[in-house]
PDB file of N, CA and C in Angstrom:
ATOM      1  N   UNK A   1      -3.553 -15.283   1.067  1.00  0.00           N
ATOM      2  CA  UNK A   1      -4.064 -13.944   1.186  1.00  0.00           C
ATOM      3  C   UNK A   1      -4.692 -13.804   2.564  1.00  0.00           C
ATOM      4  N   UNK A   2      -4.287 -12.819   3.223  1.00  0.00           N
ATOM      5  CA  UNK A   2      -5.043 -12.589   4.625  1.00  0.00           C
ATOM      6  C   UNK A   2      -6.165 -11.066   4.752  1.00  0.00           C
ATOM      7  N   UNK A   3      -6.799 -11.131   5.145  1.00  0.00           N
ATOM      8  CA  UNK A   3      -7.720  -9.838   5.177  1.00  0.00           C
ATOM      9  C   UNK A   3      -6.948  -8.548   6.748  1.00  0.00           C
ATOM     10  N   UNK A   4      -6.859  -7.672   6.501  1.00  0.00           N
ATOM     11  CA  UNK A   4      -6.410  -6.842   7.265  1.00  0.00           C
ATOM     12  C   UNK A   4      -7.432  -5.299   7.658  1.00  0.00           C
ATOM     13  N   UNK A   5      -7.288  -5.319   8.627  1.00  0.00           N
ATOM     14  CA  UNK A   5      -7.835  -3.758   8.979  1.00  0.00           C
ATOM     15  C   UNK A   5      -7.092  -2.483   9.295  1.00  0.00           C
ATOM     16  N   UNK A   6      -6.699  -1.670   9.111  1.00  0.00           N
ATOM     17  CA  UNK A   6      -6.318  -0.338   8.708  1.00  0.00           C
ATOM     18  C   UNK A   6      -7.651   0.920   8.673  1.00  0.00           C
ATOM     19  N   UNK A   7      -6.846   1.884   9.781  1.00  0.00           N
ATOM     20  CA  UNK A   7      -7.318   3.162   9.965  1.00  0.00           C
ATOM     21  C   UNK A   7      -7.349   3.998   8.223  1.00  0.00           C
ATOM     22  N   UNK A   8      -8.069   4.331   8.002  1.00  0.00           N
ATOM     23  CA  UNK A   8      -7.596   5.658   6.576  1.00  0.00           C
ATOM     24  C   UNK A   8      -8.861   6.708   6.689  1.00  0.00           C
ATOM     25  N   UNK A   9      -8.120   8.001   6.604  1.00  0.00           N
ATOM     26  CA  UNK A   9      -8.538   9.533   7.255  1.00  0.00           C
ATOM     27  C   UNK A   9      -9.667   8.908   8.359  1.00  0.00           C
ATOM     28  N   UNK A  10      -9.427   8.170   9.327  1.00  0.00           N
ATOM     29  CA  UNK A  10     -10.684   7.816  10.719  1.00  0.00           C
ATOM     30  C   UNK A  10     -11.181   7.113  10.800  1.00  0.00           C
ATOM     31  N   UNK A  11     -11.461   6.292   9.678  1.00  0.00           N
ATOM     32  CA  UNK A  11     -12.456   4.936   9.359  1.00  0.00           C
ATOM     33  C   UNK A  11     -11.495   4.063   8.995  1.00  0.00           C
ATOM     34  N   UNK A  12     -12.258   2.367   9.633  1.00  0.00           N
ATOM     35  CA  UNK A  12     -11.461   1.447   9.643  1.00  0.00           C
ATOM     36  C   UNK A  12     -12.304   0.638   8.118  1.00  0.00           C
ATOM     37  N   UNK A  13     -11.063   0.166   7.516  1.00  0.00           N
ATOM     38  CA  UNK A  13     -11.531  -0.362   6.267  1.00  0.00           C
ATOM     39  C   UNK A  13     -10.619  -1.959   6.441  1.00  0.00           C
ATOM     40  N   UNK A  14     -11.290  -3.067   5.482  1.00  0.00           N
ATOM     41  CA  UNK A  14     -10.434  -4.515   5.610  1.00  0.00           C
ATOM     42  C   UNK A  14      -9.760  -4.377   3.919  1.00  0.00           C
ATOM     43  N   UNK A  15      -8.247  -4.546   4.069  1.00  0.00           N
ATOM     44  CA  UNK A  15      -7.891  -5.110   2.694  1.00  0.00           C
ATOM     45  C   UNK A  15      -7.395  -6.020   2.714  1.00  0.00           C
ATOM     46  N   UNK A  16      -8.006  -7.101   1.728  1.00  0.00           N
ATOM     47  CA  UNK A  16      -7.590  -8.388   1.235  1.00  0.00           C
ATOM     48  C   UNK A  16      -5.819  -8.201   0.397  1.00  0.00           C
ATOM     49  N   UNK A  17      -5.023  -8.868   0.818  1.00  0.00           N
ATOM     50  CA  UNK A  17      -3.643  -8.600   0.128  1.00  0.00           C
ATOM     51  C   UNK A  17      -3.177  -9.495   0.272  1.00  0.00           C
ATOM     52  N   UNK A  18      -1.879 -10.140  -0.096  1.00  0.00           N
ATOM     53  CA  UNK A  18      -1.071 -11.579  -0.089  1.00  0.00           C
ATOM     54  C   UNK A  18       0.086 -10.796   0.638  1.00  0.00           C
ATOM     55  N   UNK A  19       0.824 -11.278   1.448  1.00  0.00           N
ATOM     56  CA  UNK A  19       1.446 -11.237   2.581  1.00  0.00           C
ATOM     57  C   UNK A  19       3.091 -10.546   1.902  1.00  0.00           C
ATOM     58  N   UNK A  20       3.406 -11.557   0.378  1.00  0.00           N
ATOM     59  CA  UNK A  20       4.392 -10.364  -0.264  1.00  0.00           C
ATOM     60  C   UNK A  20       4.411  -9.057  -0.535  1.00  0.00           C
ATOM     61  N   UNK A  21       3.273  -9.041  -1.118  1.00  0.00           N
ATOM     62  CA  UNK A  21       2.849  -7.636  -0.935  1.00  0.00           C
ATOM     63  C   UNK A  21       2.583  -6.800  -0.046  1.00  0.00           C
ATOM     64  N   UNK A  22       1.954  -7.306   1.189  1.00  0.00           N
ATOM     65  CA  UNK A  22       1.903  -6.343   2.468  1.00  0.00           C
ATOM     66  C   UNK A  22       3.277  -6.268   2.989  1.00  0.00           C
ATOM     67  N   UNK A  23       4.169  -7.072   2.662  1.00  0.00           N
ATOM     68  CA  UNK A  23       5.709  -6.746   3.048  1.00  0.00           C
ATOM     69  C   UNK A  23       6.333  -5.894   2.545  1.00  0.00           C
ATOM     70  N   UNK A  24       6.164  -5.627   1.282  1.00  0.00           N
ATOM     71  CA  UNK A  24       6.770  -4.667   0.521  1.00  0.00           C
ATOM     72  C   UNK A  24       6.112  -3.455   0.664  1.00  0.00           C
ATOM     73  N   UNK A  25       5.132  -3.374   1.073  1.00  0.00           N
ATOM     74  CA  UNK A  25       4.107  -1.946   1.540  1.00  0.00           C
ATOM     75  C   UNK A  25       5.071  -1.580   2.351  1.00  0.00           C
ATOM     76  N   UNK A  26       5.455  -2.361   3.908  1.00  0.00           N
ATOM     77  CA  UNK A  26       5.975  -2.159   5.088  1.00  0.00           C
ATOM     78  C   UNK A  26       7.618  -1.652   4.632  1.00  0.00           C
ATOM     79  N   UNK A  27       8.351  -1.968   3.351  1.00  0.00           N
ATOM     80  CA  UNK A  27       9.900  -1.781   3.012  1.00  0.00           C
ATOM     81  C   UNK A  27       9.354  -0.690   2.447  1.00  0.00           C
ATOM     82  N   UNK A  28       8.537  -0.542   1.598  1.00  0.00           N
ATOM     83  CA  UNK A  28       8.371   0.912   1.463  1.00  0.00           C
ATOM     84  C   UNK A  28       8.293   1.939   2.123  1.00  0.00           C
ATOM     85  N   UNK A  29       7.171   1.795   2.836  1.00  0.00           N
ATOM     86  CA  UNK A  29       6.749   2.600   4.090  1.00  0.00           C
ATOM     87  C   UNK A  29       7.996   3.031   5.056  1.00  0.00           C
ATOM     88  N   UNK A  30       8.958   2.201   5.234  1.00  0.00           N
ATOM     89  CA  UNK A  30      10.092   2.209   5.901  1.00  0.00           C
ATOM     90  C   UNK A  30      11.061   2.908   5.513  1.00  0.00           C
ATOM     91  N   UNK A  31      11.478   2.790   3.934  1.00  0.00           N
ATOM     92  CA  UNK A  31      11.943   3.587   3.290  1.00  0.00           C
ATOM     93  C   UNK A  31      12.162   5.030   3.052  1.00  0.00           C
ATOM     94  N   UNK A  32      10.252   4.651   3.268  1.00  0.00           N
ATOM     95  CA  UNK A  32       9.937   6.723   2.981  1.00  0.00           C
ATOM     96  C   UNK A  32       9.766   7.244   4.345  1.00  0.00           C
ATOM     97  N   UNK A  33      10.207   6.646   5.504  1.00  0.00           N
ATOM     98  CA  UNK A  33       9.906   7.207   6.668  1.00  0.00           C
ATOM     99  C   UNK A  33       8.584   7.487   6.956  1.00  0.00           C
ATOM    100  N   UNK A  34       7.599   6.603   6.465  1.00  0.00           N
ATOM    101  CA  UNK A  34       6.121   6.472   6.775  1.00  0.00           C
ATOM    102  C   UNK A  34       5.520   5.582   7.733  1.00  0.00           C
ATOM    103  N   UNK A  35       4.528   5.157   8.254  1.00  0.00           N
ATOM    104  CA  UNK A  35       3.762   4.019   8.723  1.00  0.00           C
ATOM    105  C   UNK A  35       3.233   3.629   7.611  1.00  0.00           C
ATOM    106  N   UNK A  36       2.898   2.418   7.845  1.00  0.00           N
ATOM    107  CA  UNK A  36       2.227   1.838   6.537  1.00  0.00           C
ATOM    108  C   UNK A  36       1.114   1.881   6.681  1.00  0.00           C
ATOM    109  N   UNK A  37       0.237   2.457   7.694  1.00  0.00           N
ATOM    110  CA  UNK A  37      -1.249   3.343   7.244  1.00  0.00           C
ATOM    111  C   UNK A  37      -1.006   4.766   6.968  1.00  0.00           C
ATOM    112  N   UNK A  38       0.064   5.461   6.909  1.00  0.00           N
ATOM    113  CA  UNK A  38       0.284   6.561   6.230  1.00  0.00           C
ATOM    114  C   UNK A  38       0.294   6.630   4.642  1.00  0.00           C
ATOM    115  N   UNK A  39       1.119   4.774   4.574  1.00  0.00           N
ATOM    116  CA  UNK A  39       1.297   5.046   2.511  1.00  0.00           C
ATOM    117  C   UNK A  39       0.113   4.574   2.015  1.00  0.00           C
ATOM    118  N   UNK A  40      -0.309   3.648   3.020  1.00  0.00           N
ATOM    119  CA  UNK A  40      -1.914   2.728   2.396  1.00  0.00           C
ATOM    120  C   UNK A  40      -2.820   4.212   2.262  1.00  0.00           C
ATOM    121  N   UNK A  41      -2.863   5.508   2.700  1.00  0.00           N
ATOM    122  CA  UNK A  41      -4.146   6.522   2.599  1.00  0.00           C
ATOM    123  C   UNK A  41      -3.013   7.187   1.783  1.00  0.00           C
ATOM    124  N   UNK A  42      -2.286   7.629   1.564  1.00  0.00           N
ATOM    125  CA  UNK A  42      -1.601   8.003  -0.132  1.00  0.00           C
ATOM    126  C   UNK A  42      -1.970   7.430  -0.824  1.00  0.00           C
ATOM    127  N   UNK A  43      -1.625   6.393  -1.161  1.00  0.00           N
ATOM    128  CA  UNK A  43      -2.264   5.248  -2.089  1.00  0.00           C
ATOM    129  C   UNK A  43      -3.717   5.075  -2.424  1.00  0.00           C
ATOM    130  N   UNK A  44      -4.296   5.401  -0.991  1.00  0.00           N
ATOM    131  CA  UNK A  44      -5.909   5.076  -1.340  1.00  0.00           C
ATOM    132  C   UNK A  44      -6.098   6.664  -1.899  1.00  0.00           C
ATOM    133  N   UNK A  45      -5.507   7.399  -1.540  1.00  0.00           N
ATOM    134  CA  UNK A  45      -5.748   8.694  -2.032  1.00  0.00           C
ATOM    135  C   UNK A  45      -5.224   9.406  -3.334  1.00  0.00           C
ATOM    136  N   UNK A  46      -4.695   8.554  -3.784  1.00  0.00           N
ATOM    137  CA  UNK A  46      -4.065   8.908  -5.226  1.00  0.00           C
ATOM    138  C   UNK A  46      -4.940   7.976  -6.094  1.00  0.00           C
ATOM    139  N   UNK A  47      -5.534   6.920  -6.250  1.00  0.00           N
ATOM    140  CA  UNK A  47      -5.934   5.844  -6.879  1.00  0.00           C
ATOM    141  C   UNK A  47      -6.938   6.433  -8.136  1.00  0.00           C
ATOM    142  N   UNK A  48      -7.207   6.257  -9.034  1.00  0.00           N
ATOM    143  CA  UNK A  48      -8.288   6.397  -9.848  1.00  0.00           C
ATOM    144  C   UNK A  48      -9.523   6.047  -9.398  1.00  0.00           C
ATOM    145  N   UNK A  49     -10.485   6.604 -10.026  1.00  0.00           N
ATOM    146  CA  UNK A  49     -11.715   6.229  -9.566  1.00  0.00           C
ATOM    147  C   UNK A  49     -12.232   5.013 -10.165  1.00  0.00           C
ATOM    148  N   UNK A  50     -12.919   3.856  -9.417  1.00  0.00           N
ATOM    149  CA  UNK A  50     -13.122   2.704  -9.688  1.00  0.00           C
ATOM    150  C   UNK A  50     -11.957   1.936  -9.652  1.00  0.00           C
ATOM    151  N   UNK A  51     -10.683   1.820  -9.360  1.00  0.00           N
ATOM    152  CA  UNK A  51      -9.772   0.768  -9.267  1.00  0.00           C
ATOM    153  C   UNK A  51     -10.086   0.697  -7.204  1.00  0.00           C
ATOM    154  N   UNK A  52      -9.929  -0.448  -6.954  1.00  0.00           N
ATOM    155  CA  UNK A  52     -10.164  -1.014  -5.710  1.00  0.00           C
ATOM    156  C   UNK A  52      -8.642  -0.865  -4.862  1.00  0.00           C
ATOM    157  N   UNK A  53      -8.891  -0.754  -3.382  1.00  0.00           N
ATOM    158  CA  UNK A  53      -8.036  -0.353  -3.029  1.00  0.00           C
ATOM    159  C   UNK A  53      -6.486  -1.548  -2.549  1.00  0.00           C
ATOM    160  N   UNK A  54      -7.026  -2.773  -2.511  1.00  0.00           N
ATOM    161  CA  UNK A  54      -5.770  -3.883  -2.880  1.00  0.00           C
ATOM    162  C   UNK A  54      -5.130  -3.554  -3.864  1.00  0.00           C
ATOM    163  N   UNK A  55      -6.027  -3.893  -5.464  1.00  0.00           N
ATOM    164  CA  UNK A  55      -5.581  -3.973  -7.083  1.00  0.00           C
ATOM    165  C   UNK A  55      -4.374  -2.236  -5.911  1.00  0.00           C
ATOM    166  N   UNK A  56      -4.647  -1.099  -6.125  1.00  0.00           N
ATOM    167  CA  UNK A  56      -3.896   0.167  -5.891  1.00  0.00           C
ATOM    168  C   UNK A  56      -2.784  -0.009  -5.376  1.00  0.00           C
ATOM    169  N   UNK A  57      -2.832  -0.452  -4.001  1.00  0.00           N
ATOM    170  CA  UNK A  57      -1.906  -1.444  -3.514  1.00  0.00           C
ATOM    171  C   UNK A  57      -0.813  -2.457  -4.240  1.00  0.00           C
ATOM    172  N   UNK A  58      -1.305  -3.245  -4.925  1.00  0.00           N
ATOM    173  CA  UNK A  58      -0.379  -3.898  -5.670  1.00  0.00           C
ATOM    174  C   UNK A  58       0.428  -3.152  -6.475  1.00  0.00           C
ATOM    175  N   UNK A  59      -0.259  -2.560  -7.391  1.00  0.00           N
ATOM    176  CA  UNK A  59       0.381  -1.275  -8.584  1.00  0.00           C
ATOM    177  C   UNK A  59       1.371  -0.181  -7.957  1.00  0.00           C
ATOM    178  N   UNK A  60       0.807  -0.124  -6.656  1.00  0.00           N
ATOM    179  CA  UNK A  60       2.061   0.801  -5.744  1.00  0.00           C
ATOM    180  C   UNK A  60       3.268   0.238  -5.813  1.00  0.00           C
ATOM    181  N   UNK A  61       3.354  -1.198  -5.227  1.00  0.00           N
ATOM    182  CA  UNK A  61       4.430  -1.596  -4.655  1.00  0.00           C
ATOM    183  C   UNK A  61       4.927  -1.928  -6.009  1.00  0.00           C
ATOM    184  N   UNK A  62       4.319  -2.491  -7.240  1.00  0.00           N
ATOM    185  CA  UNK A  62       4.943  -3.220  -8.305  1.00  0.00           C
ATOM    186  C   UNK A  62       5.991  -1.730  -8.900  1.00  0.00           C
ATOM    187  N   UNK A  63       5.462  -0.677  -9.120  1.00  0.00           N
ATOM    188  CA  UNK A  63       5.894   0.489  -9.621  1.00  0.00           C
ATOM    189  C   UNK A  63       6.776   0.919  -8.842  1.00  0.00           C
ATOM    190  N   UNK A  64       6.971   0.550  -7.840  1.00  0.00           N
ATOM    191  CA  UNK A  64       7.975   1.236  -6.916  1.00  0.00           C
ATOM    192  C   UNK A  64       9.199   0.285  -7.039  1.00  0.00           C
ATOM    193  N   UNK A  65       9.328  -1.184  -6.848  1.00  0.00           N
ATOM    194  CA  UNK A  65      10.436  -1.928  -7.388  1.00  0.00           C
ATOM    195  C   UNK A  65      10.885  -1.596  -8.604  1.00  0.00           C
ATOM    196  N   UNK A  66       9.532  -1.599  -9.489  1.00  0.00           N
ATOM    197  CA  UNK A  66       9.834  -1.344 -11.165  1.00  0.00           C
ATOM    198  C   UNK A  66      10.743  -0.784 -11.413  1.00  0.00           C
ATOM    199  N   UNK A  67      10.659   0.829 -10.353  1.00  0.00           N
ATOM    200  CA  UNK A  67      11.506   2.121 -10.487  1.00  0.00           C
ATOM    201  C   UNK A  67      12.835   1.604 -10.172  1.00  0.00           C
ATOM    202  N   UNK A  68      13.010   0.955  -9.865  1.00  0.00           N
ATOM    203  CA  UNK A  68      14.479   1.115  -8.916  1.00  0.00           C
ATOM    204  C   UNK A  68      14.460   1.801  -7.331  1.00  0.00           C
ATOM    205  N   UNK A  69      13.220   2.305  -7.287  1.00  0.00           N
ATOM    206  CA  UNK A  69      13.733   3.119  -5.719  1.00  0.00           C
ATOM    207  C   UNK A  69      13.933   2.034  -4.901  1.00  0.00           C
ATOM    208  N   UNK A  70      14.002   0.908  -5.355  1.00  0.00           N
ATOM    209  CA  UNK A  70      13.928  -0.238  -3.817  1.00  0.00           C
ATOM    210  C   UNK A  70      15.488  -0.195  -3.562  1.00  0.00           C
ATOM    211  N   UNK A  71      16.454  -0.026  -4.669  1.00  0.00           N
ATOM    212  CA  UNK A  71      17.638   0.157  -4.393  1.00  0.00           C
ATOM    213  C   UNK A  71      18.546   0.961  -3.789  1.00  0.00           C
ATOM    214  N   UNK A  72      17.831   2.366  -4.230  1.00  0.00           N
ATOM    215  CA  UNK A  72      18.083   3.510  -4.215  1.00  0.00           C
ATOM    216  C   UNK A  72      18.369   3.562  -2.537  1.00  0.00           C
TER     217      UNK A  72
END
């Protein structure tokens, strides 16, 4: 797991993530024609209240293979 820093709406925040997962952020992100501080503040911006913004992260990317869009 490596700790990372990322811009979201102006402020710099650190997320702790495991490196598969920050890869699959980046195939996503790529996918949707995003930066991957564009999907990380979707993500942080869709999240429930009280879930942390890694755990969000993970559930992104897991739900997004889940779907099939990785194929698509």
């Amino acid at each position: 797991m490596r700790k990372r820093s990322i811009a979201i709406a102006g402020h710099r925040t650190s997320i702790s993530i495991e490196d598969p997962f920050w890869e699959a952020l980046g195939e996503i992100a790529a996918a949707r024609g995003l930066s991957v501080a564009a999907l990380v503040a979707e993500i942080d911006g869709a999240r429930a209240p009280g879930v942390n913004l890694s755990s969000a992260l993970r559930l992104a990317a897991l739900d997004w293979f889940r779907s099939g869009r990785a194929s698509a």
